[in-house]
PDB file of N, CA and C in Angstrom:
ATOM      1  N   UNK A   1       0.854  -1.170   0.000  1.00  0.00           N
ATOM      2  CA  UNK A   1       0.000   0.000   0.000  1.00  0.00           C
ATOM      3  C   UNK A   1       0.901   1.235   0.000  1.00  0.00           C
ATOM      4  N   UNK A   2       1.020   2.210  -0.512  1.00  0.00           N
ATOM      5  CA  UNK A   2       1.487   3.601  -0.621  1.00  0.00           C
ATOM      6  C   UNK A   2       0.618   4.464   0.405  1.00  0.00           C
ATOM      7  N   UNK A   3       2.175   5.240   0.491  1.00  0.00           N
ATOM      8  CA  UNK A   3       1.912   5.960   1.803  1.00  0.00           C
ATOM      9  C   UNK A   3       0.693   6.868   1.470  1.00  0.00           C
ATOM     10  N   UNK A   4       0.436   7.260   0.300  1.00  0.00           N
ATOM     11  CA  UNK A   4      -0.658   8.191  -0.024  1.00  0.00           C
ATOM     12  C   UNK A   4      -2.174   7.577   0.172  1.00  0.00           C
ATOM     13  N   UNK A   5      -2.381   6.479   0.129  1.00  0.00           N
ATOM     14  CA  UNK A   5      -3.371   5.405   0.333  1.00  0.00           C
ATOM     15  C   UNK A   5      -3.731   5.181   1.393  1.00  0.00           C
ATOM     16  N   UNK A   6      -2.560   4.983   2.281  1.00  0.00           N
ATOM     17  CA  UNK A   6      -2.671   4.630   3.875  1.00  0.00           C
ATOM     18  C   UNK A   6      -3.201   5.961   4.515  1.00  0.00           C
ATOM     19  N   UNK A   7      -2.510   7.161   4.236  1.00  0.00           N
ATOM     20  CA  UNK A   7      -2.938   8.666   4.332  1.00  0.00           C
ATOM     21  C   UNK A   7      -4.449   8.965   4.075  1.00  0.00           C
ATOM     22  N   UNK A   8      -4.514   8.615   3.127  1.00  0.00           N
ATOM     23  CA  UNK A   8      -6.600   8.814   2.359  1.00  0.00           C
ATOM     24  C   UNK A   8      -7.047   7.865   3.499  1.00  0.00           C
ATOM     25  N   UNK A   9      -7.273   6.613   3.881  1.00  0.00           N
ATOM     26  CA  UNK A   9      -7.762   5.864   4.906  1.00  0.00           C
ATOM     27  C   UNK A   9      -7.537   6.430   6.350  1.00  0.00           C
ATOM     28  N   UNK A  10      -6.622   7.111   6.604  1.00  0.00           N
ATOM     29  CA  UNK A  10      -6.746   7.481   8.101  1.00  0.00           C
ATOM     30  C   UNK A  10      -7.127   9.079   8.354  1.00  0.00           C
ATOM     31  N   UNK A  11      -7.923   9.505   6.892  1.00  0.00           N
ATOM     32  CA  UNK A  11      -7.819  11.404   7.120  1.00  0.00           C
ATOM     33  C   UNK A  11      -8.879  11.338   8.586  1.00  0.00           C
ATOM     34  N   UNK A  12      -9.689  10.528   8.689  1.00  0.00           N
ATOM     35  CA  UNK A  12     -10.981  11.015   9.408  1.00  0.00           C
ATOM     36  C   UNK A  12     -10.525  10.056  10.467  1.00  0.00           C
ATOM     37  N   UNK A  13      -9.651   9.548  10.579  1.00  0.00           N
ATOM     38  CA  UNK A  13      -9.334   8.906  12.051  1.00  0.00           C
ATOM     39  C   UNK A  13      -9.279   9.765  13.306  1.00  0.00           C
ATOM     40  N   UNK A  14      -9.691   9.512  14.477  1.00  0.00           N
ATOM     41  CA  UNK A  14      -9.887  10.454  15.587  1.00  0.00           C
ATOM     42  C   UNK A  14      -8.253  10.509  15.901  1.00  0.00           C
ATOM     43  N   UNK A  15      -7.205  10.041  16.088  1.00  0.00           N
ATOM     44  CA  UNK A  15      -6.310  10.043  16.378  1.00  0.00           C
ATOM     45  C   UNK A  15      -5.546  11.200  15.759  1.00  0.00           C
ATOM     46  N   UNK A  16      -6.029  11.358  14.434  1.00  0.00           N
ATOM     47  CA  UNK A  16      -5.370  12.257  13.323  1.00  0.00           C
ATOM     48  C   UNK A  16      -6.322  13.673  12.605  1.00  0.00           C
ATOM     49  N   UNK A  17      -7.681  13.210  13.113  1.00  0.00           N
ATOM     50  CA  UNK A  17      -8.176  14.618  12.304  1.00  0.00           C
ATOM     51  C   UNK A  17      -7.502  15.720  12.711  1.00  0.00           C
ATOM     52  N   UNK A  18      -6.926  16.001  13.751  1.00  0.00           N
ATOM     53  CA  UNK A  18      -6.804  17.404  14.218  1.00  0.00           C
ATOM     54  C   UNK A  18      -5.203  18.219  13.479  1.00  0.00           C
ATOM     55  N   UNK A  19      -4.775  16.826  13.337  1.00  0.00           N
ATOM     56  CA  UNK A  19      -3.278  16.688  12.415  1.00  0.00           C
ATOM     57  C   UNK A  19      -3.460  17.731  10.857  1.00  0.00           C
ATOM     58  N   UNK A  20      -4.554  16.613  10.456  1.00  0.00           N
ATOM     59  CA  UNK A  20      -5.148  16.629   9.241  1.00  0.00           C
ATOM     60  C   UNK A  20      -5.575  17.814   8.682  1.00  0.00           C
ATOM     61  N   UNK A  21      -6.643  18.507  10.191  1.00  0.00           N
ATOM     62  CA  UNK A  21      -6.854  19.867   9.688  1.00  0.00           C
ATOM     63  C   UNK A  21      -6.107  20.761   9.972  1.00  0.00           C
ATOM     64  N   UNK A  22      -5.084  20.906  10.618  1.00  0.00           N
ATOM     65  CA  UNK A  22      -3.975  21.850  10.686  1.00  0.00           C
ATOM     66  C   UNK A  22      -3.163  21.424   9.467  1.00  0.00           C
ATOM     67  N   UNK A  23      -3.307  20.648   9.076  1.00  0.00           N
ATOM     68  CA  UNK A  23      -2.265  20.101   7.278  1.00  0.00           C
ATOM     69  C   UNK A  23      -2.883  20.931   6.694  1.00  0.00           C
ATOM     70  N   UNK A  24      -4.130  20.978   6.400  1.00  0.00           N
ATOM     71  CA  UNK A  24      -5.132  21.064   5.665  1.00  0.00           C
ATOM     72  C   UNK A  24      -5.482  19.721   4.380  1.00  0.00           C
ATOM     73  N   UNK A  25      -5.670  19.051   4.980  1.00  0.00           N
ATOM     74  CA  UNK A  25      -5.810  17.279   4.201  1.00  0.00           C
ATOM     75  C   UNK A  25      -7.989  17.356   4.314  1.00  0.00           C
ATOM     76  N   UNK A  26      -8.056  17.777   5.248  1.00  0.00           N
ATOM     77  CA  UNK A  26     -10.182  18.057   5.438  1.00  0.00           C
ATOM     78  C   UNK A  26      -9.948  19.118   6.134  1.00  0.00           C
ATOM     79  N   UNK A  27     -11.475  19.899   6.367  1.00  0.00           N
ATOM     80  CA  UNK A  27     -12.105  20.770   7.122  1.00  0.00           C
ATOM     81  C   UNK A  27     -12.330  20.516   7.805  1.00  0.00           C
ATOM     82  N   UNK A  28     -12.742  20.978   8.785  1.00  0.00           N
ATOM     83  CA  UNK A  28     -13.783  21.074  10.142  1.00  0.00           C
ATOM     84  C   UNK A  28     -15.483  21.025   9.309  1.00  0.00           C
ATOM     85  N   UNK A  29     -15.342  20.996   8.660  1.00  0.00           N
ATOM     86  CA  UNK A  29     -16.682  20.916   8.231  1.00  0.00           C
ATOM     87  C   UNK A  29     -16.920  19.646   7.388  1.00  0.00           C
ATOM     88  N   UNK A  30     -15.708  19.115   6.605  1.00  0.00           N
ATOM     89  CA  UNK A  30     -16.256  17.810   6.227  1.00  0.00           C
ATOM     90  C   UNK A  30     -15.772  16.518   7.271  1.00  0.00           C
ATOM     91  N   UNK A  31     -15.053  17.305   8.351  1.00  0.00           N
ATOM     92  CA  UNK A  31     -15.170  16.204   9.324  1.00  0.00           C
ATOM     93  C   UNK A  31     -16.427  16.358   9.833  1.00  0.00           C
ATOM     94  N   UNK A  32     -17.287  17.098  10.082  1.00  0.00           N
ATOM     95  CA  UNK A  32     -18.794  17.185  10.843  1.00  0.00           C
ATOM     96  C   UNK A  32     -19.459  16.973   9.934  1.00  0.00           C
ATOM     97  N   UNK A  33     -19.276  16.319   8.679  1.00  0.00           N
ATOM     98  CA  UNK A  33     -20.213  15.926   7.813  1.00  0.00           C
ATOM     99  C   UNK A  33     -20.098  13.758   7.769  1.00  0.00           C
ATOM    100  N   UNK A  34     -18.597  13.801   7.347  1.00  0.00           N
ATOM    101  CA  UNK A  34     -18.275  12.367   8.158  1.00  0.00           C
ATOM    102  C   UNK A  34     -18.554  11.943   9.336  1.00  0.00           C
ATOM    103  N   UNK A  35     -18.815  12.367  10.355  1.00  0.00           N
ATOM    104  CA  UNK A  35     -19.191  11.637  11.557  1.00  0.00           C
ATOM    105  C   UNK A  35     -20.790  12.019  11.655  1.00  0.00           C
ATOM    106  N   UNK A  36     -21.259  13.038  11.177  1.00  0.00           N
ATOM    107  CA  UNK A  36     -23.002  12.710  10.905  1.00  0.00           C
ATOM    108  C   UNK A  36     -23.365  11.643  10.212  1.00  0.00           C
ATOM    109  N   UNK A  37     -22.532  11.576   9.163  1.00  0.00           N
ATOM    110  CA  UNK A  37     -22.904  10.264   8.026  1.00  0.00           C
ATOM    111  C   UNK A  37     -22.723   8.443   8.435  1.00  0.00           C
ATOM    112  N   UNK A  38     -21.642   8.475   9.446  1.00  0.00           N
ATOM    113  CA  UNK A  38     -21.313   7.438  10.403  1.00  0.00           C
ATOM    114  C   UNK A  38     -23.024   6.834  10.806  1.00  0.00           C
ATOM    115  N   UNK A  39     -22.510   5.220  10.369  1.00  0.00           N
ATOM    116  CA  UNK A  39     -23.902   4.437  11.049  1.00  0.00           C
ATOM    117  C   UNK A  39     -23.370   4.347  12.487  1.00  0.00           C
ATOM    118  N   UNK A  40     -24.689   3.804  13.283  1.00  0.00           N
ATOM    119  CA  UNK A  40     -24.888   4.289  14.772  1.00  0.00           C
ATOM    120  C   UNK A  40     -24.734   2.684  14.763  1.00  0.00           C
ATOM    121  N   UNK A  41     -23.883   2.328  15.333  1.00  0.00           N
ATOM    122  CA  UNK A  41     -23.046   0.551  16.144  1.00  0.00           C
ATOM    123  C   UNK A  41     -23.379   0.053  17.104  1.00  0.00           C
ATOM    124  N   UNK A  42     -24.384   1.087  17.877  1.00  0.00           N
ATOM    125  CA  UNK A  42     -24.575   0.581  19.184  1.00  0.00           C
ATOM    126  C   UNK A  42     -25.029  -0.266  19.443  1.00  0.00           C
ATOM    127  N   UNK A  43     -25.741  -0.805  19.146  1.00  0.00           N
ATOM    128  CA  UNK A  43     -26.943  -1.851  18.682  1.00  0.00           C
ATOM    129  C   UNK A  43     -26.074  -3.275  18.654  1.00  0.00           C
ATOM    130  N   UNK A  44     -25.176  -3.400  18.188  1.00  0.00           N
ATOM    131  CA  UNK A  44     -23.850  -4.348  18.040  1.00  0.00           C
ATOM    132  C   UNK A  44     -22.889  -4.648  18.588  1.00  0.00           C
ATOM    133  N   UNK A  45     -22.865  -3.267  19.402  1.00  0.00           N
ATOM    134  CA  UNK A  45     -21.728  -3.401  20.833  1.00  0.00           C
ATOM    135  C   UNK A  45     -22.209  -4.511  22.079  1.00  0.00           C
ATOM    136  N   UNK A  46     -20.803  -4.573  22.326  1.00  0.00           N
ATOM    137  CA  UNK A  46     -21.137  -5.593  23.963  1.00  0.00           C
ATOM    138  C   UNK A  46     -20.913  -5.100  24.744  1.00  0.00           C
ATOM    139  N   UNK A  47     -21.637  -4.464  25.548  1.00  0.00           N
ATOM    140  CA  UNK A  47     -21.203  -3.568  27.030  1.00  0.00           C
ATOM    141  C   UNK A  47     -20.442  -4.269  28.063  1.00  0.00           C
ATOM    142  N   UNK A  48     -19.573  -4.114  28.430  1.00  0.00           N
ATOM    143  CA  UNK A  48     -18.595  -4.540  29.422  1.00  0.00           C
ATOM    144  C   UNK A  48     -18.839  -3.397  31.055  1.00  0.00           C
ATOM    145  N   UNK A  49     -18.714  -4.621  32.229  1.00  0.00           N
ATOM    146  CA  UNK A  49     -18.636  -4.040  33.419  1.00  0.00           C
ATOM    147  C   UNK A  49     -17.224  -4.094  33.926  1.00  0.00           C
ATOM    148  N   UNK A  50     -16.568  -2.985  33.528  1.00  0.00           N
ATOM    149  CA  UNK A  50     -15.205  -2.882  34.142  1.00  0.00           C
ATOM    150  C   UNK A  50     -14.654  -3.462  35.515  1.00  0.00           C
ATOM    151  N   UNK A  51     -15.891  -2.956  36.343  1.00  0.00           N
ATOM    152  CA  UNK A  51     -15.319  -3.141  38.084  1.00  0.00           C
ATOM    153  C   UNK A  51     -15.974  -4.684  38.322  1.00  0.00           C
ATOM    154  N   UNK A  52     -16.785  -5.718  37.722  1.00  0.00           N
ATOM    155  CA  UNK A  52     -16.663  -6.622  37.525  1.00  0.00           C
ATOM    156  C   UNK A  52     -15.651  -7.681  36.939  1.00  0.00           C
ATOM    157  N   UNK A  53     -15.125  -7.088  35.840  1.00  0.00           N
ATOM    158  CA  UNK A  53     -14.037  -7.870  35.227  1.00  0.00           C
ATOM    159  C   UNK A  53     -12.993  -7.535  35.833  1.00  0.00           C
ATOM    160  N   UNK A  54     -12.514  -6.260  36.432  1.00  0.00           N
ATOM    161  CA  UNK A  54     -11.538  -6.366  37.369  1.00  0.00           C
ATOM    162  C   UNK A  54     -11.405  -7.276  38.608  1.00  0.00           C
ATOM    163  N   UNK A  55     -12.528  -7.480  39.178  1.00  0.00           N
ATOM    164  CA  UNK A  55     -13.048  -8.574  40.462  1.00  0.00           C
ATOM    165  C   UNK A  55     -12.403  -9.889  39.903  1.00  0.00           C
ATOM    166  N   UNK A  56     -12.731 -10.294  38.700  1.00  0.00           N
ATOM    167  CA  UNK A  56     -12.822 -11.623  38.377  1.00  0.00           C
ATOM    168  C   UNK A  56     -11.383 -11.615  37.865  1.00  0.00           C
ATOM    169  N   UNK A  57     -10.604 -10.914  38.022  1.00  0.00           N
ATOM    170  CA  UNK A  57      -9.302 -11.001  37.836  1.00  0.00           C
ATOM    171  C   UNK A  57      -7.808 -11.620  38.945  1.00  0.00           C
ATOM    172  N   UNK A  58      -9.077 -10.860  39.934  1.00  0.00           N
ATOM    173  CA  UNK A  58      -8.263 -10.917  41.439  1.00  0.00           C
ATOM    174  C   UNK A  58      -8.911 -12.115  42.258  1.00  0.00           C
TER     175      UNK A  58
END
């Protein structure tokens, strides 16, 4: 994969938008258009009880 490829796949990564828009690679506005457009996962998630799974550790 080329670095320019790997770059296009991570513009809207949370780790990197803020990178991105100080590059100028997106806006602030088509990042608030990408994460409106984002399907809602919740529905699919598995909720985890932290202070339970910590218990069952010890």
């Amino acid at each position: 994969m080329s670095l320019n490829k790997a770059l296009e796949e991570l513009k809207y990564d949370k780790r990197l938008v803020d990178l991105n828009i100080k590059m100028g690679r997106v806006t602030k506005e088509q990042v608030e258009q990408y994460t409106q457009n984002l399907e809602d996962l919740e529905a699919l998630c598995e909720k985890l009880d932290i202070e339970k799974e910590d218990k069952d550790l010890t």
